[in-house]
ModelCIF file with pLDDT and N, C-alpha, C, O atoms, coordinates in Angstrom:
data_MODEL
#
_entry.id   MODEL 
#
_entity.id                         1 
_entity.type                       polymer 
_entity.pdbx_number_of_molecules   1 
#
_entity_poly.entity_id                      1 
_entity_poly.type                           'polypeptide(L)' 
_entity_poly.nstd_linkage                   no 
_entity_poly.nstd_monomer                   no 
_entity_poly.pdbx_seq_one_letter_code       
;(UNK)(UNK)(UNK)(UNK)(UNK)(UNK)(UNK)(UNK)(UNK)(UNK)(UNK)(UNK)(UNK)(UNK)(UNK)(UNK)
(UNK)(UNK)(UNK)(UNK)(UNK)(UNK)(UNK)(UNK)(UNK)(UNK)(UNK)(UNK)(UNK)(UNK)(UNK)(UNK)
(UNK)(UNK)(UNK)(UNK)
;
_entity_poly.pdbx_seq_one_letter_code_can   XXXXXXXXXXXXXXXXXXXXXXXXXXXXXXXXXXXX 
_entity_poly.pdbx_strand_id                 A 
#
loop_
_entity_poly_seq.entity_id 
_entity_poly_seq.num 
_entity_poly_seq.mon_id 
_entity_poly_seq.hetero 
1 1  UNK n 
1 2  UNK n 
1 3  UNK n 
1 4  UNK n 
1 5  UNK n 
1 6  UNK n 
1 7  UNK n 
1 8  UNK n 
1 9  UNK n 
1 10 UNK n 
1 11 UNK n 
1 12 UNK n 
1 13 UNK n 
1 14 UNK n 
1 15 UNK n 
1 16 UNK n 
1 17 UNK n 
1 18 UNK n 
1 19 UNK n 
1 20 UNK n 
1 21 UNK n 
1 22 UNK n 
1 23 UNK n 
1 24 UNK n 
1 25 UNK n 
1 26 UNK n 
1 27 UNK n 
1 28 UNK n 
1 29 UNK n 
1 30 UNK n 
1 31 UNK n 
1 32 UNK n 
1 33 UNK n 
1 34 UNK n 
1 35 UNK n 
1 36 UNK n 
#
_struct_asym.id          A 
_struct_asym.entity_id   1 
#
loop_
_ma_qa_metric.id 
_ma_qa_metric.mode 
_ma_qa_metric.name 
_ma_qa_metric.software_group_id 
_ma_qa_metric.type 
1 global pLDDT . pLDDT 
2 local  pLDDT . pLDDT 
#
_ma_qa_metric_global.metric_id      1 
_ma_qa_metric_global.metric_value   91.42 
_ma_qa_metric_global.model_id       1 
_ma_qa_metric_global.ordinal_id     1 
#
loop_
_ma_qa_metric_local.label_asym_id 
_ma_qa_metric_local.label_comp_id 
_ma_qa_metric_local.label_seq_id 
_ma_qa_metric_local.metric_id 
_ma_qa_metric_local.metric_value 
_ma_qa_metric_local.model_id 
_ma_qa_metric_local.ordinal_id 
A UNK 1  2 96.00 1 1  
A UNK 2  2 96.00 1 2  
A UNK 3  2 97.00 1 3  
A UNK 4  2 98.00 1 4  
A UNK 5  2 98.00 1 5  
A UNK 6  2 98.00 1 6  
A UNK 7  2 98.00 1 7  
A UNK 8  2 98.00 1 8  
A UNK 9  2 98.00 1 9  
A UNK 10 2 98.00 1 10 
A UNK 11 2 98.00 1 11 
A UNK 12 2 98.00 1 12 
A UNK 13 2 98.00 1 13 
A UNK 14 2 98.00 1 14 
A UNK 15 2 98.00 1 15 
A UNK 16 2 96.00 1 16 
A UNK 17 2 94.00 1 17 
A UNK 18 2 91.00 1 18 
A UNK 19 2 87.00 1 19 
A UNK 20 2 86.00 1 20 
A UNK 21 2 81.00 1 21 
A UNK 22 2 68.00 1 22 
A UNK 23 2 58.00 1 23 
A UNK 24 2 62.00 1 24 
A UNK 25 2 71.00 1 25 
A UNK 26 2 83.00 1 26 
A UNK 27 2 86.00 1 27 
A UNK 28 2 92.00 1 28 
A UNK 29 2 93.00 1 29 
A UNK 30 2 95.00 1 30 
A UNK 31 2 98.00 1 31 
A UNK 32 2 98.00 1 32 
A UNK 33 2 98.00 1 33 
A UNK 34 2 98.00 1 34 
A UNK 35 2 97.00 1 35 
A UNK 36 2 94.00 1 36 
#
loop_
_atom_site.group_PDB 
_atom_site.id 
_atom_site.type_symbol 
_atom_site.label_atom_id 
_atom_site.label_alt_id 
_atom_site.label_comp_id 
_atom_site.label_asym_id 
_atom_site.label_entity_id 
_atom_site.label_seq_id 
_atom_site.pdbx_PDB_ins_code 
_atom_site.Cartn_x 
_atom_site.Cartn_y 
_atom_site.Cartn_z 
_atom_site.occupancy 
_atom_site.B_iso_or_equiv 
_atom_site.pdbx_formal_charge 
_atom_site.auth_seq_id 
_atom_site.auth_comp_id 
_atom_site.auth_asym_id 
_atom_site.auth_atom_id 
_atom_site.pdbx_PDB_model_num 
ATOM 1   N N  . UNK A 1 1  ? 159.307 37.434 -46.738 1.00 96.00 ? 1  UNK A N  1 
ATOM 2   C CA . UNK A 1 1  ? 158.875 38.294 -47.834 1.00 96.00 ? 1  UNK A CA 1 
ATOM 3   C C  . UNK A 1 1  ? 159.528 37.859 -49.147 1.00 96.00 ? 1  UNK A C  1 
ATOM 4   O O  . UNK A 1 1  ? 160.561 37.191 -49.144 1.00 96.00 ? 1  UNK A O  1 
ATOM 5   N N  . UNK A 1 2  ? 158.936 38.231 -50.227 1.00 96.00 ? 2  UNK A N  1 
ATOM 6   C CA . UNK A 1 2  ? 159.433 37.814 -51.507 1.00 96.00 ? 2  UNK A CA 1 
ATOM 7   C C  . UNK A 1 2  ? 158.592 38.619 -52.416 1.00 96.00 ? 2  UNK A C  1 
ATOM 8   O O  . UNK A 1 2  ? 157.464 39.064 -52.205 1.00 96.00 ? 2  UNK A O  1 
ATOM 9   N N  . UNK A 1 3  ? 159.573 38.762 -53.793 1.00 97.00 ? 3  UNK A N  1 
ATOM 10  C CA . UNK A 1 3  ? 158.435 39.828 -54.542 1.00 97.00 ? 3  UNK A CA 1 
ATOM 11  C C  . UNK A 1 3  ? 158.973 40.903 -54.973 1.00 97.00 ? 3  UNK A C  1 
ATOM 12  O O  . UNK A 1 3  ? 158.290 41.593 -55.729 1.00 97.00 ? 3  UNK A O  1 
ATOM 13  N N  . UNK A 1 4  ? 160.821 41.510 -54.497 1.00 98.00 ? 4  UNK A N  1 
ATOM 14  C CA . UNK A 1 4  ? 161.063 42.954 -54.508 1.00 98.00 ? 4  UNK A CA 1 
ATOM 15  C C  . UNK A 1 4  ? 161.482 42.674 -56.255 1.00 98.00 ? 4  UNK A C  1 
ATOM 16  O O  . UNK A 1 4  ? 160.951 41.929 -57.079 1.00 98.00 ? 4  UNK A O  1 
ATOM 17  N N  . UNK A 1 5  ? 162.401 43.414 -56.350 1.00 98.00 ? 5  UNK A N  1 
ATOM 18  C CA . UNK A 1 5  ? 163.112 43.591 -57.716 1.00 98.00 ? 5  UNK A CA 1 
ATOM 19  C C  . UNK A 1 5  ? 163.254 45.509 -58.301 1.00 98.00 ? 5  UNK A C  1 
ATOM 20  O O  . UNK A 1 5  ? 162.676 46.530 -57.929 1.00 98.00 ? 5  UNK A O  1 
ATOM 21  N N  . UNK A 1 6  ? 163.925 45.333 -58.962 1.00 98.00 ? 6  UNK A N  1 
ATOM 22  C CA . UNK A 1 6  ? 164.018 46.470 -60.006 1.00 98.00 ? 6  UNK A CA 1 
ATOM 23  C C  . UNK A 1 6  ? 163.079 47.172 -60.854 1.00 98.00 ? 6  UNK A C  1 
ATOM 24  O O  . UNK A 1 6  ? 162.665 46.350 -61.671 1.00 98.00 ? 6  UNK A O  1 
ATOM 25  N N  . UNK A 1 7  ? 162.509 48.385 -61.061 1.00 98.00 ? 7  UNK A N  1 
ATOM 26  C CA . UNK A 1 7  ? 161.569 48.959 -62.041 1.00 98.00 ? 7  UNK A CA 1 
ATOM 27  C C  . UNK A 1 7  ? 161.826 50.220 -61.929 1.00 98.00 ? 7  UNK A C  1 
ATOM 28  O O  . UNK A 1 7  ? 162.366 50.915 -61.069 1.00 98.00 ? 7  UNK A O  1 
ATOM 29  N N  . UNK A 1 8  ? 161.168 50.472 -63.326 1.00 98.00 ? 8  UNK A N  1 
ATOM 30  C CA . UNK A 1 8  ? 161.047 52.142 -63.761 1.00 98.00 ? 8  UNK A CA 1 
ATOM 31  C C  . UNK A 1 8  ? 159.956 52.239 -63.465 1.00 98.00 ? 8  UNK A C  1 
ATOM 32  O O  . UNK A 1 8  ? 159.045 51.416 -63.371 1.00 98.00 ? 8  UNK A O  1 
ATOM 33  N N  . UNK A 1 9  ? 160.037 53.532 -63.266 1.00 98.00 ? 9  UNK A N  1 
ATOM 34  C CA . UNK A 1 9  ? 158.848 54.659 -62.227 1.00 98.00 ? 9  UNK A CA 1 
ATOM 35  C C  . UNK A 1 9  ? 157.199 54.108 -63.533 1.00 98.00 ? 9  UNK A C  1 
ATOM 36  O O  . UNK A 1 9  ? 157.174 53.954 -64.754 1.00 98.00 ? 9  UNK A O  1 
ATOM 37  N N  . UNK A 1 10 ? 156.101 53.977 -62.462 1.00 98.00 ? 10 UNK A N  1 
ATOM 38  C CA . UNK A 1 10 ? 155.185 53.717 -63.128 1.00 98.00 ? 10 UNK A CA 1 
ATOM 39  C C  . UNK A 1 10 ? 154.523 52.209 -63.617 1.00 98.00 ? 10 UNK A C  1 
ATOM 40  O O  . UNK A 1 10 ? 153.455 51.889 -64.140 1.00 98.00 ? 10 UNK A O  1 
ATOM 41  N N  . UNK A 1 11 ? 155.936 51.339 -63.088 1.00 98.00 ? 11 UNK A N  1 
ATOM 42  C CA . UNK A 1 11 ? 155.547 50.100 -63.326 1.00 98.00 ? 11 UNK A CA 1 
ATOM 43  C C  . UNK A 1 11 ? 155.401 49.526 -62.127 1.00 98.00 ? 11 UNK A C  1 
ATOM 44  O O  . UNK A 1 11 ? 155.566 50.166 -61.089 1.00 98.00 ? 11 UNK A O  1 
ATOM 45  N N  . UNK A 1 12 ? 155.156 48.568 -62.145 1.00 98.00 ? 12 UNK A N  1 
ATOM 46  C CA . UNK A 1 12 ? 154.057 47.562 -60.981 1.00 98.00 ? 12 UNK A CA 1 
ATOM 47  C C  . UNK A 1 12 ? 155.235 46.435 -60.264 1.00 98.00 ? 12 UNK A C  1 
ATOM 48  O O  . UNK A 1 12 ? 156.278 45.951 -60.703 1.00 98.00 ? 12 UNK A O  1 
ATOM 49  N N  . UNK A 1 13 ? 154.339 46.266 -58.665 1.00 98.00 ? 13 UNK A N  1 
ATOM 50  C CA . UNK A 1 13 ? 155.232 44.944 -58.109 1.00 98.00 ? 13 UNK A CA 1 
ATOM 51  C C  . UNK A 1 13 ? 154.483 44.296 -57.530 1.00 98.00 ? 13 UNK A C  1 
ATOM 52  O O  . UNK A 1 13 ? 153.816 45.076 -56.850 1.00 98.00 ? 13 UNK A O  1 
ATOM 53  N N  . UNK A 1 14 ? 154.103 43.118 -57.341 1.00 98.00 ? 14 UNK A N  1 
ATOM 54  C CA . UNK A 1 14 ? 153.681 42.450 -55.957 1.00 98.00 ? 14 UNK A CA 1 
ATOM 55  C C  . UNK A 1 14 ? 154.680 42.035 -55.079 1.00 98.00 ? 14 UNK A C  1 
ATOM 56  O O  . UNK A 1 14 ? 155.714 41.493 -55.471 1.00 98.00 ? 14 UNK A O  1 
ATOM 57  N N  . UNK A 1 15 ? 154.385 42.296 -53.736 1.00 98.00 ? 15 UNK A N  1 
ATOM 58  C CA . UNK A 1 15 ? 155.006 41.710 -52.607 1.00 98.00 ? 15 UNK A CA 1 
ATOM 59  C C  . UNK A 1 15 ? 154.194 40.515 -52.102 1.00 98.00 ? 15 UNK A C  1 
ATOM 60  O O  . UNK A 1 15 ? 152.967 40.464 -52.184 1.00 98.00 ? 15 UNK A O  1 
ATOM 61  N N  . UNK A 1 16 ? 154.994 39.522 -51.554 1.00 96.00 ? 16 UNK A N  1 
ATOM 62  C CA . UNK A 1 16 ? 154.501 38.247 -50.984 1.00 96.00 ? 16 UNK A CA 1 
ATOM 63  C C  . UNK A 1 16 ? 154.798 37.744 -48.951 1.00 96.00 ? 16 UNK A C  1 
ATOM 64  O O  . UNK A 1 16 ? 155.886 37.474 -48.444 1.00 96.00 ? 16 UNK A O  1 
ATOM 65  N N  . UNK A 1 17 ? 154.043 37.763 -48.561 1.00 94.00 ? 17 UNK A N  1 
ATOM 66  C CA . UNK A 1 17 ? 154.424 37.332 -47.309 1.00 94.00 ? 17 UNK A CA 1 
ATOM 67  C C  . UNK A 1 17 ? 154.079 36.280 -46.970 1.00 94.00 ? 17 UNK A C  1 
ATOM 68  O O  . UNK A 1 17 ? 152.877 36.166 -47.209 1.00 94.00 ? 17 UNK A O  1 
ATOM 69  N N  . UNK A 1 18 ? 154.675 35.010 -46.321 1.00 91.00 ? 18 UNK A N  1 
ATOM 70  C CA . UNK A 1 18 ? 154.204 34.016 -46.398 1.00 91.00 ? 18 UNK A CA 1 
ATOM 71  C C  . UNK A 1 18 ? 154.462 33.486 -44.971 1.00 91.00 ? 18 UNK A C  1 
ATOM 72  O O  . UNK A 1 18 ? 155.559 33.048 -44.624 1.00 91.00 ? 18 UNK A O  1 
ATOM 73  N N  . UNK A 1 19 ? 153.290 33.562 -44.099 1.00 87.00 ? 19 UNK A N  1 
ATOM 74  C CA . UNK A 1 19 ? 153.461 32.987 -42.513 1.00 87.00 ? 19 UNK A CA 1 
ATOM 75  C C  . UNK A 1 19 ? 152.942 32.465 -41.992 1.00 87.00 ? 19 UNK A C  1 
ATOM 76  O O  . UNK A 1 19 ? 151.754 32.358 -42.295 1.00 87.00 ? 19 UNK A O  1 
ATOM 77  N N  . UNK A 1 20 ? 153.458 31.778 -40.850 1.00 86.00 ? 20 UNK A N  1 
ATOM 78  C CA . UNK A 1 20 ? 153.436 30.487 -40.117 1.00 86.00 ? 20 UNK A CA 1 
ATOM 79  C C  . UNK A 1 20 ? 153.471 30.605 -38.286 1.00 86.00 ? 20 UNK A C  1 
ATOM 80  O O  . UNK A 1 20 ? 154.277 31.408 -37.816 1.00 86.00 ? 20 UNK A O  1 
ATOM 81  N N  . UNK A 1 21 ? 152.769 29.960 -37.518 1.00 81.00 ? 21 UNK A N  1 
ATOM 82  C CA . UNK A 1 21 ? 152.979 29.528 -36.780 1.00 81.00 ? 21 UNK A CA 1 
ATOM 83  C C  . UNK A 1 21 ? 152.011 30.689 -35.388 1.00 81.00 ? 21 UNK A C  1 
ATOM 84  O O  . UNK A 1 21 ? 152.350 30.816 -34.212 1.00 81.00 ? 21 UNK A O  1 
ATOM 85  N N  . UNK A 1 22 ? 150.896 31.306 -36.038 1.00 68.00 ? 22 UNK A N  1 
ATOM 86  C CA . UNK A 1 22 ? 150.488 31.812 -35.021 1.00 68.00 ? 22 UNK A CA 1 
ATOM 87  C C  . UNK A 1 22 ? 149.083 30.884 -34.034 1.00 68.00 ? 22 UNK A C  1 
ATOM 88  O O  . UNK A 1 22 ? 148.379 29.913 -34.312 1.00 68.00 ? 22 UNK A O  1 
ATOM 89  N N  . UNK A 1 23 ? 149.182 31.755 -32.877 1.00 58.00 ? 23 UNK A N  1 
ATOM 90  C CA . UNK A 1 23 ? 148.630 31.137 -31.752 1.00 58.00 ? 23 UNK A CA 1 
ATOM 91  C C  . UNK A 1 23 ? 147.419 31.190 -32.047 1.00 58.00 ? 23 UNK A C  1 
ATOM 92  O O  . UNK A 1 23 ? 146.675 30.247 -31.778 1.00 58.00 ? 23 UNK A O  1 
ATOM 93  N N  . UNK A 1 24 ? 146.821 32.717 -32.887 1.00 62.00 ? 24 UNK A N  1 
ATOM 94  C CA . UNK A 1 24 ? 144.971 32.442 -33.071 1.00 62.00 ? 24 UNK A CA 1 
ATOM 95  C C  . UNK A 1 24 ? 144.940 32.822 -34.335 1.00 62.00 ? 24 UNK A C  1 
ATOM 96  O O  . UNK A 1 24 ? 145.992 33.141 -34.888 1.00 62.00 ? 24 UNK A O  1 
ATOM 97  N N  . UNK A 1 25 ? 143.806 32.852 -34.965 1.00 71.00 ? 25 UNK A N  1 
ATOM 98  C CA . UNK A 1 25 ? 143.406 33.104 -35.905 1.00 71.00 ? 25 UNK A CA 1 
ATOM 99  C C  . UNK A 1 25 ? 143.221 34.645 -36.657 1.00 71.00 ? 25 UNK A C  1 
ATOM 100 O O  . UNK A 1 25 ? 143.231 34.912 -37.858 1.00 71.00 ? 25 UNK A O  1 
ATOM 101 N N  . UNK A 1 26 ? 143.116 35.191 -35.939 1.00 83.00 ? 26 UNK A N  1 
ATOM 102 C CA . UNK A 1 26 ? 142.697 36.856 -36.173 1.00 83.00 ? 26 UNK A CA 1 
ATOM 103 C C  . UNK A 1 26 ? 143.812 37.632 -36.162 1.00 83.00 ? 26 UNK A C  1 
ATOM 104 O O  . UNK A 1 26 ? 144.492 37.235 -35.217 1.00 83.00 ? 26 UNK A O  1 
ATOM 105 N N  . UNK A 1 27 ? 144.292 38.423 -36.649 1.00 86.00 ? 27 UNK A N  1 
ATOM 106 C CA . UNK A 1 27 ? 145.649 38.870 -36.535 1.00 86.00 ? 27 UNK A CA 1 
ATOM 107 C C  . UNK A 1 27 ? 145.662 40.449 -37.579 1.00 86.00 ? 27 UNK A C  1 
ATOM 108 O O  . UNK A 1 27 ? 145.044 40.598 -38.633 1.00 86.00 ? 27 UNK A O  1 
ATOM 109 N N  . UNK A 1 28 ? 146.454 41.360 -36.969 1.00 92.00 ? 28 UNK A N  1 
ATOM 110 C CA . UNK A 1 28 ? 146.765 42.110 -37.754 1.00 92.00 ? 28 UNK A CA 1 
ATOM 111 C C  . UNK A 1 28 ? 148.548 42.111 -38.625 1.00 92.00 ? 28 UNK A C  1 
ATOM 112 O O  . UNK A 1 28 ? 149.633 41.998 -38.054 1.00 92.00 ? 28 UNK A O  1 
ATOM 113 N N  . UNK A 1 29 ? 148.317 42.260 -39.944 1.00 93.00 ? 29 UNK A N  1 
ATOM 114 C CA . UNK A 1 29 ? 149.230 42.540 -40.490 1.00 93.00 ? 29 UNK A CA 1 
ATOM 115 C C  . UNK A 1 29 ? 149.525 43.509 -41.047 1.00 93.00 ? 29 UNK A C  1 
ATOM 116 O O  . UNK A 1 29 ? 148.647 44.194 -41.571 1.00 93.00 ? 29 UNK A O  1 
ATOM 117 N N  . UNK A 1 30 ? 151.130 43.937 -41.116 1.00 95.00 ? 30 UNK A N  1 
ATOM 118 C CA . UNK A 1 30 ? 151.366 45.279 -41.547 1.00 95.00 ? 30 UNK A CA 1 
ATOM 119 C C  . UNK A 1 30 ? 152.857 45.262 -42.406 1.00 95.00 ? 30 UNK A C  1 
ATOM 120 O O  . UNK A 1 30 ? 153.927 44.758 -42.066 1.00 95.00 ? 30 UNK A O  1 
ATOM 121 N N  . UNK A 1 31 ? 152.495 46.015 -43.656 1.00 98.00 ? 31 UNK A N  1 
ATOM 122 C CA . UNK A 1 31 ? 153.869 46.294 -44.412 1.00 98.00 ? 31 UNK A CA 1 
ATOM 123 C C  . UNK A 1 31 ? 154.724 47.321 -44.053 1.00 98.00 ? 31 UNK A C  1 
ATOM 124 O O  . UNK A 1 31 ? 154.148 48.355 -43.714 1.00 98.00 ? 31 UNK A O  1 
ATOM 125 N N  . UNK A 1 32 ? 155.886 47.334 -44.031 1.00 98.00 ? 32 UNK A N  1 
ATOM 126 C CA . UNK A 1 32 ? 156.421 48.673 -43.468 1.00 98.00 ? 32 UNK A CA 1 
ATOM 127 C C  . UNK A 1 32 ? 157.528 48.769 -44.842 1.00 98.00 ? 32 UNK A C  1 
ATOM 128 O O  . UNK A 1 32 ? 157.702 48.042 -45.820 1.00 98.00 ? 32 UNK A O  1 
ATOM 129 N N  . UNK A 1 33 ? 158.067 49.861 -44.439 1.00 98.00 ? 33 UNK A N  1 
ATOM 130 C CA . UNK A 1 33 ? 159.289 50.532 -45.702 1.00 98.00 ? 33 UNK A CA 1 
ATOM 131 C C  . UNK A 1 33 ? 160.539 50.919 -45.113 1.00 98.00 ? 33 UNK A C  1 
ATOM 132 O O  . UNK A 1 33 ? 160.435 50.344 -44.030 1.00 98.00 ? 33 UNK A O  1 
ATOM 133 N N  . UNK A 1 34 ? 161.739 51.547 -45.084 1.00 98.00 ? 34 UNK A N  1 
ATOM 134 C CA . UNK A 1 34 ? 162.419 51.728 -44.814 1.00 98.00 ? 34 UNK A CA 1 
ATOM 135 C C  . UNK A 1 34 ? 163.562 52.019 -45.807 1.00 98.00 ? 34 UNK A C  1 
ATOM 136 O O  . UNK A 1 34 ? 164.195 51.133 -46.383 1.00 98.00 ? 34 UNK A O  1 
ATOM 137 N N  . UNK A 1 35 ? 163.838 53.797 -46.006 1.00 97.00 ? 35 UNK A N  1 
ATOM 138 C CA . UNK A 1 35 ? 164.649 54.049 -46.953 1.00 97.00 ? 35 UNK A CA 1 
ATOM 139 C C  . UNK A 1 35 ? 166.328 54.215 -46.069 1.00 97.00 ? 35 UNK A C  1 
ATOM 140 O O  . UNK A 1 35 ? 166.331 54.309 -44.842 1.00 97.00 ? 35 UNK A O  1 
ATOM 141 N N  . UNK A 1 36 ? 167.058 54.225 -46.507 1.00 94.00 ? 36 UNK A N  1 
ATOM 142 C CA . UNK A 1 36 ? 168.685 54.359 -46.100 1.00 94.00 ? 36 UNK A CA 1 
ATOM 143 C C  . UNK A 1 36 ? 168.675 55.998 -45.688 1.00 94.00 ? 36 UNK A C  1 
ATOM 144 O O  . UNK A 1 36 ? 169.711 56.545 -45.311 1.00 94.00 ? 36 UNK A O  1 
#
């Protein structure tokens, strides 16, 4: 992943995932979150 950083409420981010090495073609992907 790549992409996080710092902002004030209301402003914008992209996140980046960048992967490799699966067996087929079709695949589900999923973002998850996790606060402290």
């Amino acid at each position: 992943e790549s992409g996080g950083g710092s902002v004030q409420a209301g402003g914008s981010l992209r996140l980046s995932c960048a992967f490799s090495g699966y067996t087929y073609s079709d695949n589900c992907m999923g973002w998850f979150r996790q606060a402290p």
